[in-house]
PDB file of N, CA and C in Angstrom:
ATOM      1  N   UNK A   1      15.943   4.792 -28.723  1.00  0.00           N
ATOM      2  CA  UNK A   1      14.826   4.068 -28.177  1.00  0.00           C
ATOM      3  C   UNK A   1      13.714   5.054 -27.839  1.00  0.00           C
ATOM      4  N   UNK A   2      12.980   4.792 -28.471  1.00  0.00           N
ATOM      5  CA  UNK A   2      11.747   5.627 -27.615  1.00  0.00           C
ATOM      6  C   UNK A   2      10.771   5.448 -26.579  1.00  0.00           C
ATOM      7  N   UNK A   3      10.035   6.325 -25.869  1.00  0.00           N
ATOM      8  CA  UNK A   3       9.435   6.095 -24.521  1.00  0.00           C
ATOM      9  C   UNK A   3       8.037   5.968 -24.790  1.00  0.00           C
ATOM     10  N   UNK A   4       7.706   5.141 -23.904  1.00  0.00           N
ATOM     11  CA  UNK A   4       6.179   4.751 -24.515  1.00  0.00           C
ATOM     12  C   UNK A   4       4.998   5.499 -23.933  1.00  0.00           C
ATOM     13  N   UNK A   5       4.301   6.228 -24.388  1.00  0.00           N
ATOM     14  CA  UNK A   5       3.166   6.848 -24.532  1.00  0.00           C
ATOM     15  C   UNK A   5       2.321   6.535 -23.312  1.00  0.00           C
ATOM     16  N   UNK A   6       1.918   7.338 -22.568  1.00  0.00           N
ATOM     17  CA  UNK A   6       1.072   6.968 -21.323  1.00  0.00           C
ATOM     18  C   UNK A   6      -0.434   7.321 -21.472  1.00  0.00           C
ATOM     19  N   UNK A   7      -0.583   6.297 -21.031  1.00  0.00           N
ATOM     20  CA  UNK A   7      -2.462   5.964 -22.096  1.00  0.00           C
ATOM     21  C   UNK A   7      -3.512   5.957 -20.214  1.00  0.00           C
ATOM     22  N   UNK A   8      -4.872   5.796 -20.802  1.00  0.00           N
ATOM     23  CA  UNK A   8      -5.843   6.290 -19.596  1.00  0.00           C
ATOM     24  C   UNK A   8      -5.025   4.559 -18.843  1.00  0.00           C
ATOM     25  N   UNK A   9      -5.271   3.896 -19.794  1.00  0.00           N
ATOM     26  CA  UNK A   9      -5.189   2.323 -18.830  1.00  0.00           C
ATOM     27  C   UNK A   9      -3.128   2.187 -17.932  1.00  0.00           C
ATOM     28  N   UNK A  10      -2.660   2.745 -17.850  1.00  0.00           N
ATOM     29  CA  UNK A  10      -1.306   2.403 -17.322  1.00  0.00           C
ATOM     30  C   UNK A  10      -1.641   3.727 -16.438  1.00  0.00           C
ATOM     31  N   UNK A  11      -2.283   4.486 -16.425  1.00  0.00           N
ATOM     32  CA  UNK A  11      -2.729   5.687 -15.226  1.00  0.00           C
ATOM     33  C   UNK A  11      -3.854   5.178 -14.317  1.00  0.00           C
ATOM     34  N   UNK A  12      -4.285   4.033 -14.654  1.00  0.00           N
ATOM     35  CA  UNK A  12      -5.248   4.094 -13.823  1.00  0.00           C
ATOM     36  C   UNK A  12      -4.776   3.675 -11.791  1.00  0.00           C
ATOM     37  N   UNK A  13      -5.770   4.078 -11.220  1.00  0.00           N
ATOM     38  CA  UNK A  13      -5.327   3.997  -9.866  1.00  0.00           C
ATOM     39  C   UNK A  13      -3.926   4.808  -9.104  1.00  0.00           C
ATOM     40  N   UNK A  14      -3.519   6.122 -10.146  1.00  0.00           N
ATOM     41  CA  UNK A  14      -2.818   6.867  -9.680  1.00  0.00           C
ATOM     42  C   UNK A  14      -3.333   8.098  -9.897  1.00  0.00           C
ATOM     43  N   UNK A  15      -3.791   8.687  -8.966  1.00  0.00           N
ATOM     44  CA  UNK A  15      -4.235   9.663  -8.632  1.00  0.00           C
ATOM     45  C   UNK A  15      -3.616  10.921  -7.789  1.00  0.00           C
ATOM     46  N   UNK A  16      -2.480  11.815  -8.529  1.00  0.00           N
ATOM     47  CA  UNK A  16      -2.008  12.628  -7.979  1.00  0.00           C
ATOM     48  C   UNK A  16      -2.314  13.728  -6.832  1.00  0.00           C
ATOM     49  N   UNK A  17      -1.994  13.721  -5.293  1.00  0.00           N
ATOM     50  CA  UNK A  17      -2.498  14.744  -4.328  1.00  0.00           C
ATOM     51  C   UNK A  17      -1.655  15.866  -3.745  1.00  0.00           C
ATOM     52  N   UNK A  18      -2.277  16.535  -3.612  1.00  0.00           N
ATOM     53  CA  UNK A  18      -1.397  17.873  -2.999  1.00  0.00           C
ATOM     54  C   UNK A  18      -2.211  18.545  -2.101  1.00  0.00           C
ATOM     55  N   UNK A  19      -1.509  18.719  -0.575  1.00  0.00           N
ATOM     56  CA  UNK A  19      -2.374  19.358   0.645  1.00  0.00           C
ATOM     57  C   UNK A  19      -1.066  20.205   0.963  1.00  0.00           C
ATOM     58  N   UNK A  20      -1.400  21.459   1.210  1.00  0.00           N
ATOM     59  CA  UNK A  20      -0.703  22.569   2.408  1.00  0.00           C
ATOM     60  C   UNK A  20      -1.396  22.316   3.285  1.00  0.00           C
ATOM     61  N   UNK A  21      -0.629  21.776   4.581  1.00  0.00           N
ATOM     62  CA  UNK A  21      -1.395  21.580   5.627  1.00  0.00           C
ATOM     63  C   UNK A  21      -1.197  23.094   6.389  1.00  0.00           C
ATOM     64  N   UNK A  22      -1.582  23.402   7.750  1.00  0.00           N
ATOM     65  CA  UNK A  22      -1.693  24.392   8.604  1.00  0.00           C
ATOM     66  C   UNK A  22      -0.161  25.203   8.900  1.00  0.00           C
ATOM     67  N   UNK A  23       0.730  24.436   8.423  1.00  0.00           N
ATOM     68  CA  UNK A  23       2.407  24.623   8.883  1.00  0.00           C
ATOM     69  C   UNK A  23       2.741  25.462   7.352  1.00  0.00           C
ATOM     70  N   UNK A  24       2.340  25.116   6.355  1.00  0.00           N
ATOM     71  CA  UNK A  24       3.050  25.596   4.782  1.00  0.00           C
ATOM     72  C   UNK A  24       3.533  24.922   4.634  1.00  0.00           C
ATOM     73  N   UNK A  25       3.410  23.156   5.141  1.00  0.00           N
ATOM     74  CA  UNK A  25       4.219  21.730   4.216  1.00  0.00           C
ATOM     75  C   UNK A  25       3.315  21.457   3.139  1.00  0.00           C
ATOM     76  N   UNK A  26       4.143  21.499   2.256  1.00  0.00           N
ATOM     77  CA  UNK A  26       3.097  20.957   0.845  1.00  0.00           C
ATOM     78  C   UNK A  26       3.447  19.188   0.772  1.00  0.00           C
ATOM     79  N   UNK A  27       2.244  18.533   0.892  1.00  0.00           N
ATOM     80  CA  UNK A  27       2.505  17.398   0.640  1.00  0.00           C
ATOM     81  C   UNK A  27       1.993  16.865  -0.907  1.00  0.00           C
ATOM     82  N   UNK A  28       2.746  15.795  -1.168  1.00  0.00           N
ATOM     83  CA  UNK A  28       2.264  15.316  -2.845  1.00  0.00           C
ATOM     84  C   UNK A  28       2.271  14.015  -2.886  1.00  0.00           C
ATOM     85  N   UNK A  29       1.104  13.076  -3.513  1.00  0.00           N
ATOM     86  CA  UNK A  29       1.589  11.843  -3.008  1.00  0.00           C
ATOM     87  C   UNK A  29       1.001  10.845  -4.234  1.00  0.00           C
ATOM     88  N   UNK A  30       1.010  10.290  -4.102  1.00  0.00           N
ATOM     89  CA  UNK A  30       0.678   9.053  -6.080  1.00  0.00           C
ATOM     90  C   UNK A  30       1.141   7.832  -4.958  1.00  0.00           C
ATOM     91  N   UNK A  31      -0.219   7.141  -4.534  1.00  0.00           N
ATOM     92  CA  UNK A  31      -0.278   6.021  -3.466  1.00  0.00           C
ATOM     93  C   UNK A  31      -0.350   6.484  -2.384  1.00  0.00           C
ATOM     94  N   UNK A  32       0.914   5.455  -2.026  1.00  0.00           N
ATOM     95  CA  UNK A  32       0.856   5.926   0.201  1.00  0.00           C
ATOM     96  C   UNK A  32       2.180   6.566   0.259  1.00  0.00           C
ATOM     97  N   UNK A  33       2.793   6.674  -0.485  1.00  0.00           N
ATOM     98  CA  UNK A  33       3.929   7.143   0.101  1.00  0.00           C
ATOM     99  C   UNK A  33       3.782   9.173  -0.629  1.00  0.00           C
ATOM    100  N   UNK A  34       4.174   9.963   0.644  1.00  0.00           N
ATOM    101  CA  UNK A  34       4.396  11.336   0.039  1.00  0.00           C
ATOM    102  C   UNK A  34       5.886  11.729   0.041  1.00  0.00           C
ATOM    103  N   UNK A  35       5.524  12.789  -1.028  1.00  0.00           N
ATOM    104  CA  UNK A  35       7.096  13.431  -1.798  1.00  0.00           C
ATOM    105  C   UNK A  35       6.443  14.989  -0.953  1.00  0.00           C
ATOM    106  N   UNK A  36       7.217  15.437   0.107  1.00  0.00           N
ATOM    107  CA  UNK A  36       7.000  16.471   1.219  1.00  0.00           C
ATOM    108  C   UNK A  36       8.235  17.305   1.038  1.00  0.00           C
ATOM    109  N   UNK A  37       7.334  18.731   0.933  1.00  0.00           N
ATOM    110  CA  UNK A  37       8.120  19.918   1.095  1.00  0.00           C
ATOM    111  C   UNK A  37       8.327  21.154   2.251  1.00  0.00           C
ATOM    112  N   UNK A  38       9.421  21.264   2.574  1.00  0.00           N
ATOM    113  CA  UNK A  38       9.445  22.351   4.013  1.00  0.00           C
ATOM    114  C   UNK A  38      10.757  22.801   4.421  1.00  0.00           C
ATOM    115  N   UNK A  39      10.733  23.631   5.214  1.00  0.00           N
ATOM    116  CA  UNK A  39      12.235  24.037   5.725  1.00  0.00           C
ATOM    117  C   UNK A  39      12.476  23.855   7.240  1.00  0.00           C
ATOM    118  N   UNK A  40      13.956  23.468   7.072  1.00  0.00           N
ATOM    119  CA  UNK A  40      14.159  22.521   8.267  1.00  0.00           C
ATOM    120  C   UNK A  40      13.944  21.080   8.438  1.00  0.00           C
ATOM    121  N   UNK A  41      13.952  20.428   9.424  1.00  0.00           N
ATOM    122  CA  UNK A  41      14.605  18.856   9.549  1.00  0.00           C
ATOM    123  C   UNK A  41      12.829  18.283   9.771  1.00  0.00           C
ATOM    124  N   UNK A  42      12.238  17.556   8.850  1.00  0.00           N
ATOM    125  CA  UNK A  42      10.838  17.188   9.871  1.00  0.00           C
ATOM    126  C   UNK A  42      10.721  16.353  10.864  1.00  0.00           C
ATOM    127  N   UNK A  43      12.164  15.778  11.783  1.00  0.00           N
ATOM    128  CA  UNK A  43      11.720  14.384  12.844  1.00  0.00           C
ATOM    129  C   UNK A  43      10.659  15.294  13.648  1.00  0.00           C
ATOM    130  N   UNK A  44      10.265  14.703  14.460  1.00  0.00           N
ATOM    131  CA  UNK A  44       9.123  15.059  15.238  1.00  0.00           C
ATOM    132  C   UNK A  44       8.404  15.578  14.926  1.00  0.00           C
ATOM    133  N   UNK A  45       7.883  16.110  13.540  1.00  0.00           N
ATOM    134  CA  UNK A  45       7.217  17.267  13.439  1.00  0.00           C
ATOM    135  C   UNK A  45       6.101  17.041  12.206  1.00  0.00           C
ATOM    136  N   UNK A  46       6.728  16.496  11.535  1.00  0.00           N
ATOM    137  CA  UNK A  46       6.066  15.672   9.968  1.00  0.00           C
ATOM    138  C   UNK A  46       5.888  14.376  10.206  1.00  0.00           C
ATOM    139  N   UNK A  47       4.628  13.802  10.316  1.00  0.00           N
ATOM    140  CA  UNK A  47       4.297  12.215   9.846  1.00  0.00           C
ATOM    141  C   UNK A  47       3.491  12.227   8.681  1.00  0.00           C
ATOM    142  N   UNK A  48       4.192  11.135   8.228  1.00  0.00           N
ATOM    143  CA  UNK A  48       4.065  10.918   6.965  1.00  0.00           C
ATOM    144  C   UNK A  48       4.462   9.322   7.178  1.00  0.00           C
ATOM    145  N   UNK A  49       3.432   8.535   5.493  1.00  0.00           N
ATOM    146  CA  UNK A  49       3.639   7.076   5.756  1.00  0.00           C
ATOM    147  C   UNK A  49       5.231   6.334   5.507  1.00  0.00           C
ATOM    148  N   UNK A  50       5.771   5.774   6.022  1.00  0.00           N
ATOM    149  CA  UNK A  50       6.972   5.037   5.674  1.00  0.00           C
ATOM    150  C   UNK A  50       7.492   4.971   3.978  1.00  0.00           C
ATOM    151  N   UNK A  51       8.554   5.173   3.836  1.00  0.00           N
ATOM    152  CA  UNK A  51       9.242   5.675   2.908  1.00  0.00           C
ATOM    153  C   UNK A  51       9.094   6.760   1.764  1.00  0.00           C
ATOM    154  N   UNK A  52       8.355   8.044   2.824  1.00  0.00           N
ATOM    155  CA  UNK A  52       7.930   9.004   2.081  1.00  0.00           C
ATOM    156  C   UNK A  52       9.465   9.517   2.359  1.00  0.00           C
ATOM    157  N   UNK A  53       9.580  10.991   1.277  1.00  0.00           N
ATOM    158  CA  UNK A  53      10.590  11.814   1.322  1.00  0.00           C
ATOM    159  C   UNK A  53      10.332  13.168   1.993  1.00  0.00           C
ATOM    160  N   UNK A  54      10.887  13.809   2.234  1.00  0.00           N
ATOM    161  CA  UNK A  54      10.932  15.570   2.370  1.00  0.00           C
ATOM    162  C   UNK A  54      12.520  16.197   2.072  1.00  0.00           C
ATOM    163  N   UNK A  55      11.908  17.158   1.657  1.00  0.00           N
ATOM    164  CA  UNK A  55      13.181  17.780   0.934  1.00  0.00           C
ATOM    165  C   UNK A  55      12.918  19.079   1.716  1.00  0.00           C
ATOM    166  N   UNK A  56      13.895  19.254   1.949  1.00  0.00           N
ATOM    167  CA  UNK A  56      14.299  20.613   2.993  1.00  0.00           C
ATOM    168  C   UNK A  56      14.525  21.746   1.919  1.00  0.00           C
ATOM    169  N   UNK A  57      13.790  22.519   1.743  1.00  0.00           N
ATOM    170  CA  UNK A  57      13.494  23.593   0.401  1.00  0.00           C
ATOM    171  C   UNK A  57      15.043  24.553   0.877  1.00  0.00           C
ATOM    172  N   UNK A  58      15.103  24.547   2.348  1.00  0.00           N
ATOM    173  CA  UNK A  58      15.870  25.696   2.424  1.00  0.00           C
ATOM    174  C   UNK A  58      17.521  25.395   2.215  1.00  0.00           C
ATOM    175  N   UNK A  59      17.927  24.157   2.835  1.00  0.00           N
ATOM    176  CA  UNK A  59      19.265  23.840   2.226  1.00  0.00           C
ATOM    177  C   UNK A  59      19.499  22.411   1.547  1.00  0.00           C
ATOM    178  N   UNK A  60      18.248  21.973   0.660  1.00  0.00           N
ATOM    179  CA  UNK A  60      17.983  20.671  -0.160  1.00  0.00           C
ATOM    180  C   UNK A  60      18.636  19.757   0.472  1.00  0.00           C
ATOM    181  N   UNK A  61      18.268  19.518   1.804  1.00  0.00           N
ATOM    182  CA  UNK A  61      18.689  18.409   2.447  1.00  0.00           C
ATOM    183  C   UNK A  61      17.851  16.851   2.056  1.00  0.00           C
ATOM    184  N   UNK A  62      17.417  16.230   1.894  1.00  0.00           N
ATOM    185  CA  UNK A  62      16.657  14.643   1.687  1.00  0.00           C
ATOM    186  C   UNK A  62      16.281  13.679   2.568  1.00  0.00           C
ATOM    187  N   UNK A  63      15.280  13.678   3.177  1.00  0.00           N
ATOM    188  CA  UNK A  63      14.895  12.971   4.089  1.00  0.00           C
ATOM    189  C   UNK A  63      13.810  11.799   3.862  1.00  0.00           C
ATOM    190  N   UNK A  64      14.086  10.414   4.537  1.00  0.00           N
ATOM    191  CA  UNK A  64      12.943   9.508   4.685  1.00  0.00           C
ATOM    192  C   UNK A  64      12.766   8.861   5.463  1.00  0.00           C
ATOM    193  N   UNK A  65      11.232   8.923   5.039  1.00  0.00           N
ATOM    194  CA  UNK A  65      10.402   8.461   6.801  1.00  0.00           C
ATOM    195  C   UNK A  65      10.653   6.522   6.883  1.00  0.00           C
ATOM    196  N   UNK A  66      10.642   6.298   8.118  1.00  0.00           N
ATOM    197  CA  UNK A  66      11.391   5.006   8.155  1.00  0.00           C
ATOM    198  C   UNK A  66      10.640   4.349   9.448  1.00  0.00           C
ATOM    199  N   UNK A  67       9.750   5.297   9.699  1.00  0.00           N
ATOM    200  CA  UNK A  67       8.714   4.221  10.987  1.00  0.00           C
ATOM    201  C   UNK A  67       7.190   4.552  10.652  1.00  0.00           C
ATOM    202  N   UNK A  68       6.995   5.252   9.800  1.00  0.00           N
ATOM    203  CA  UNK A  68       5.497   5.423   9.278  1.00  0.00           C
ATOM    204  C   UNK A  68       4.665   6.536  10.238  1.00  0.00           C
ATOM    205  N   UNK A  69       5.380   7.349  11.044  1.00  0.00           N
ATOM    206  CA  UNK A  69       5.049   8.485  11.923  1.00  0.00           C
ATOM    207  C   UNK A  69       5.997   9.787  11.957  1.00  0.00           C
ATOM    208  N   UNK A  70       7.111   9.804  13.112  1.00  0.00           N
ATOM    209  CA  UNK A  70       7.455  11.155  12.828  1.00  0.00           C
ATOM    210  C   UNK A  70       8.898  11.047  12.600  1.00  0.00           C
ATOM    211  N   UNK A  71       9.397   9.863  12.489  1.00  0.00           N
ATOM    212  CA  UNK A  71      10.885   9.627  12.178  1.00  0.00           C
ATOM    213  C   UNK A  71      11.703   9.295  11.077  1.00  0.00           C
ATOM    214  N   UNK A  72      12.534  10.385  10.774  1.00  0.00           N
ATOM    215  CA  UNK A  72      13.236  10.730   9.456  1.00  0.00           C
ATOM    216  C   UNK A  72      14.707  10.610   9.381  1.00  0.00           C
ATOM    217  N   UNK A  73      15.212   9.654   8.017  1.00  0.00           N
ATOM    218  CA  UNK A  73      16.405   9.434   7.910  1.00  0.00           C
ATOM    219  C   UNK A  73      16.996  10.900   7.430  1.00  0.00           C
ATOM    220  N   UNK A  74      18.322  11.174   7.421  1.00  0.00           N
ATOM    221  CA  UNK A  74      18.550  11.914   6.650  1.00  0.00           C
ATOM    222  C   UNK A  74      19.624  11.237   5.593  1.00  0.00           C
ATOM    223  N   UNK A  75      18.843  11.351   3.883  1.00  0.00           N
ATOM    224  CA  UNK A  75      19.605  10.837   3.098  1.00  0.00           C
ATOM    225  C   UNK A  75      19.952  11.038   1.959  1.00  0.00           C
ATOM    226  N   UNK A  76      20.032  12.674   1.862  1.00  0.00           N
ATOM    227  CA  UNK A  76      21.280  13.245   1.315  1.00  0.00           C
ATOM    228  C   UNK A  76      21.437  14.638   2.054  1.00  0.00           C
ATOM    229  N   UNK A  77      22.703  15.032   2.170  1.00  0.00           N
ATOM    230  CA  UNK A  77      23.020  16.254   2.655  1.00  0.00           C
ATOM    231  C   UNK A  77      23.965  16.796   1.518  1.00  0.00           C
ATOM    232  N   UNK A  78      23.462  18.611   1.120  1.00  0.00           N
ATOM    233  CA  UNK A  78      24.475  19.379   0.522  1.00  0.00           C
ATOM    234  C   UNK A  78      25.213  20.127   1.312  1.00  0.00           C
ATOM    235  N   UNK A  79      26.558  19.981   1.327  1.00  0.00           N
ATOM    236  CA  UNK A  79      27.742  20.409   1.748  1.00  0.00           C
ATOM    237  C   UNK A  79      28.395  22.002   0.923  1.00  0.00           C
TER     238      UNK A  79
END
């Protein structure tokens, strides 16, 4: 099966972003929700909109935001 070709019109209104904020979190986001990078756990510390991710660079832990401010599931852990 082949994959279909991504043309200007099925891109439109996604507009890829990327901010290092003041901490060295790189955020990336295509809509409202961001795909967030950093080390360590972000509750309290990272807001970000509801069902964004962060991935814990330092032991690829998986986290998502679940109140649209600073509170993070954790949902995957490597063992």
């Amino acid at each position: 099966m082949a994959l279909p070709t991504q043309t200007d019109a099925n891109k439109a209104g996604m507009v890829p972003f990327q901010l290092t904020d003041s901490d060295g979190i790189v955020h990336n986001t295509m809509g409202g929700a961001y795909i967030t990078f950093g080390t360590g756990t972000p509750n309290a510390t990272v807001t970000a909109p509801i069902g964004s991710l962060f991935i814990d660079v330092t032991n690829a832990n998986l986290y998502m935001n679940t109140d649209a401010s600073t509170t993070w599931e954790l949902v995957s852990a490597q063992t």
